[in-house]
C-alpha atoms as a PDB file:
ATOM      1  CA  UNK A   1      -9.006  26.295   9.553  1.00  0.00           C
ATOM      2  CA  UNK A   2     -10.636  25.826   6.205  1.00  0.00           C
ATOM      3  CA  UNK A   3      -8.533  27.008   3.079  1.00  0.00           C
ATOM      4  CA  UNK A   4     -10.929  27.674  -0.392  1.00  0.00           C
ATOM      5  CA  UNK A   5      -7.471  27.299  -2.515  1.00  0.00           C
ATOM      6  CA  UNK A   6      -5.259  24.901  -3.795  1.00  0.00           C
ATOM      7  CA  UNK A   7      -1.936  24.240  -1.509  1.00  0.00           C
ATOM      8  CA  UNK A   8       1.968  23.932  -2.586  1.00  0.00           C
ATOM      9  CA  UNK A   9       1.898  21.009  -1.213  1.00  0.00           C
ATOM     10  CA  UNK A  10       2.655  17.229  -2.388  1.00  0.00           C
ATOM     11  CA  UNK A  11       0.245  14.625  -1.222  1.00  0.00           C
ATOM     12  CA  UNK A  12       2.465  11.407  -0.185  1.00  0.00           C
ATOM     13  CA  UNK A  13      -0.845   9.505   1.168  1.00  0.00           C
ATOM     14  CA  UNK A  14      -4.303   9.331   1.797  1.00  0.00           C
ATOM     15  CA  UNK A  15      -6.925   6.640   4.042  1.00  0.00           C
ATOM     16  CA  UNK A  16     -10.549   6.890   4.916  1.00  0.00           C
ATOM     17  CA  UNK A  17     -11.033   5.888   8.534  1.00  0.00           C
ATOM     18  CA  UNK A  18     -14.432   5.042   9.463  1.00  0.00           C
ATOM     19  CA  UNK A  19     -14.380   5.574  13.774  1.00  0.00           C
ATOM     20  CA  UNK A  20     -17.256   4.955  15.575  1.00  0.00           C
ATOM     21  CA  UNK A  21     -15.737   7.009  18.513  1.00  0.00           C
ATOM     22  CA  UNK A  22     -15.009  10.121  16.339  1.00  0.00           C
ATOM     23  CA  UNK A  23     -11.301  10.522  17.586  1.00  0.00           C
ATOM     24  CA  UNK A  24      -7.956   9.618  15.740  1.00  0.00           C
ATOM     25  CA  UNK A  25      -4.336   8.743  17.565  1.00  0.00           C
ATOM     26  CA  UNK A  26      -1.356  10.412  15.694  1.00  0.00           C
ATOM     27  CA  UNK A  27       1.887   9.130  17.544  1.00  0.00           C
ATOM     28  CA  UNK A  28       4.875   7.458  17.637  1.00  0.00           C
ATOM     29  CA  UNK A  29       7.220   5.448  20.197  1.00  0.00           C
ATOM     30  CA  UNK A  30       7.473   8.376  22.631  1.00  0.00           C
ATOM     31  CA  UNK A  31       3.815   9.608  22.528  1.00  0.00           C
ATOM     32  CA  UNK A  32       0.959   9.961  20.989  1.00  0.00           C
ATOM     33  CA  UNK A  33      -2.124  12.986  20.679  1.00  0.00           C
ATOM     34  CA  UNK A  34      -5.447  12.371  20.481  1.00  0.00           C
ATOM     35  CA  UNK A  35      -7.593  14.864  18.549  1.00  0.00           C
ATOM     36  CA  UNK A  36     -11.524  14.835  17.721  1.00  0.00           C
ATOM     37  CA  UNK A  37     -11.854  13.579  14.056  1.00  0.00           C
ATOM     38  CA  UNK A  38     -13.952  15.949  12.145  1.00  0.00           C
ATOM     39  CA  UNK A  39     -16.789  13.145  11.077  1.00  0.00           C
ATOM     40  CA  UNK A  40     -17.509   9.566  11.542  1.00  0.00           C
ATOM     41  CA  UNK A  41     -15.843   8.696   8.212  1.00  0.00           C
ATOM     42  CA  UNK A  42     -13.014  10.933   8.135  1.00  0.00           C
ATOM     43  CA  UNK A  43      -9.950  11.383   5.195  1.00  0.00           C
ATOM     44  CA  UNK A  44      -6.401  11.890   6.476  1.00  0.00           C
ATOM     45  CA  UNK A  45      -4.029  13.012   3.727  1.00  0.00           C
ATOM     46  CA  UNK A  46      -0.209  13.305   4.697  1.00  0.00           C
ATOM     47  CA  UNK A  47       1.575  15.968   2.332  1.00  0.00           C
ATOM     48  CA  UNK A  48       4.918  17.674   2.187  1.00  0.00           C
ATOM     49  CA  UNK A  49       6.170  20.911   0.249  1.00  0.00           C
ATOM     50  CA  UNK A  50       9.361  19.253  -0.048  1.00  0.00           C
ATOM     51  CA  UNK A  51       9.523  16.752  -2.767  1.00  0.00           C
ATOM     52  CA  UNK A  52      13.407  16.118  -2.963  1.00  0.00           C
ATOM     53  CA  UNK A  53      13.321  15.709   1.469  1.00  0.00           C
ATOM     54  CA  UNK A  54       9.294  14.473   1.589  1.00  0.00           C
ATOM     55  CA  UNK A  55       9.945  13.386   5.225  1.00  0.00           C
ATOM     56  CA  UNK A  56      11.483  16.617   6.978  1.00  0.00           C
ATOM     57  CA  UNK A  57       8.381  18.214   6.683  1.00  0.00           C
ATOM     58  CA  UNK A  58       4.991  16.314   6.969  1.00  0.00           C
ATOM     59  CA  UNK A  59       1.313  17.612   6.773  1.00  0.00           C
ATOM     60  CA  UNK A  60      -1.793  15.636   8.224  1.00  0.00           C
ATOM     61  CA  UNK A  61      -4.803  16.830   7.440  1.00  0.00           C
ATOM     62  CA  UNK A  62      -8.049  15.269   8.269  1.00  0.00           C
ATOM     63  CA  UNK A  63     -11.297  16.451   6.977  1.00  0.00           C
ATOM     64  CA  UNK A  64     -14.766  14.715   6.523  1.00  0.00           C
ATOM     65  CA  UNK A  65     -14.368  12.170   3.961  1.00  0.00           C
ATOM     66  CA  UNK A  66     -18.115  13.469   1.730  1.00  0.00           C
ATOM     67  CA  UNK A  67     -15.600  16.583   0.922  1.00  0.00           C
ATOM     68  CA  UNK A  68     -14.324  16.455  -2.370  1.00  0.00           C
ATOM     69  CA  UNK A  69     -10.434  18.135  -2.577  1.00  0.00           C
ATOM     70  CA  UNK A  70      -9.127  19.747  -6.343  1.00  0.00           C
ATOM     71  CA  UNK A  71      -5.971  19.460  -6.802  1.00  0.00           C
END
């Protein structure tokens, strides 16, 4: 899903990954997923809308890292 406009969301951190293999492991103790990163060097930004609770809700969003994001 691409969106063209600006989110209500707060950006809590961002990394470049540069993956040979093209594939990125989100998990934790119990488990992990493994989903196809978008390009070789990709950006992951975790966001929440919640600013006063920024961990009950949390965003990952990973997109090629040559797109440039306005906030």
């Amino acid at each position: 899903m691409v969106r063209s406009g600006p989110f209500a969301r707060i950006v809590i951190g961002e990394v470049t990954l540069d993956k040979d293999d093209e594939r990125i492991s989100v998990g934790d103790a119990d488990g992990e997923i493994v989903v196809p990163s978008p390009a070789a060097r990709t950006r992951v930004v975790k966001s929440t809308p919640d600013a006063s609770a920024p961990l009950d809700e949390v965003w990952i969003d990973l997109m090629p890292a040559d797109i440039v994001v306005k906030r």
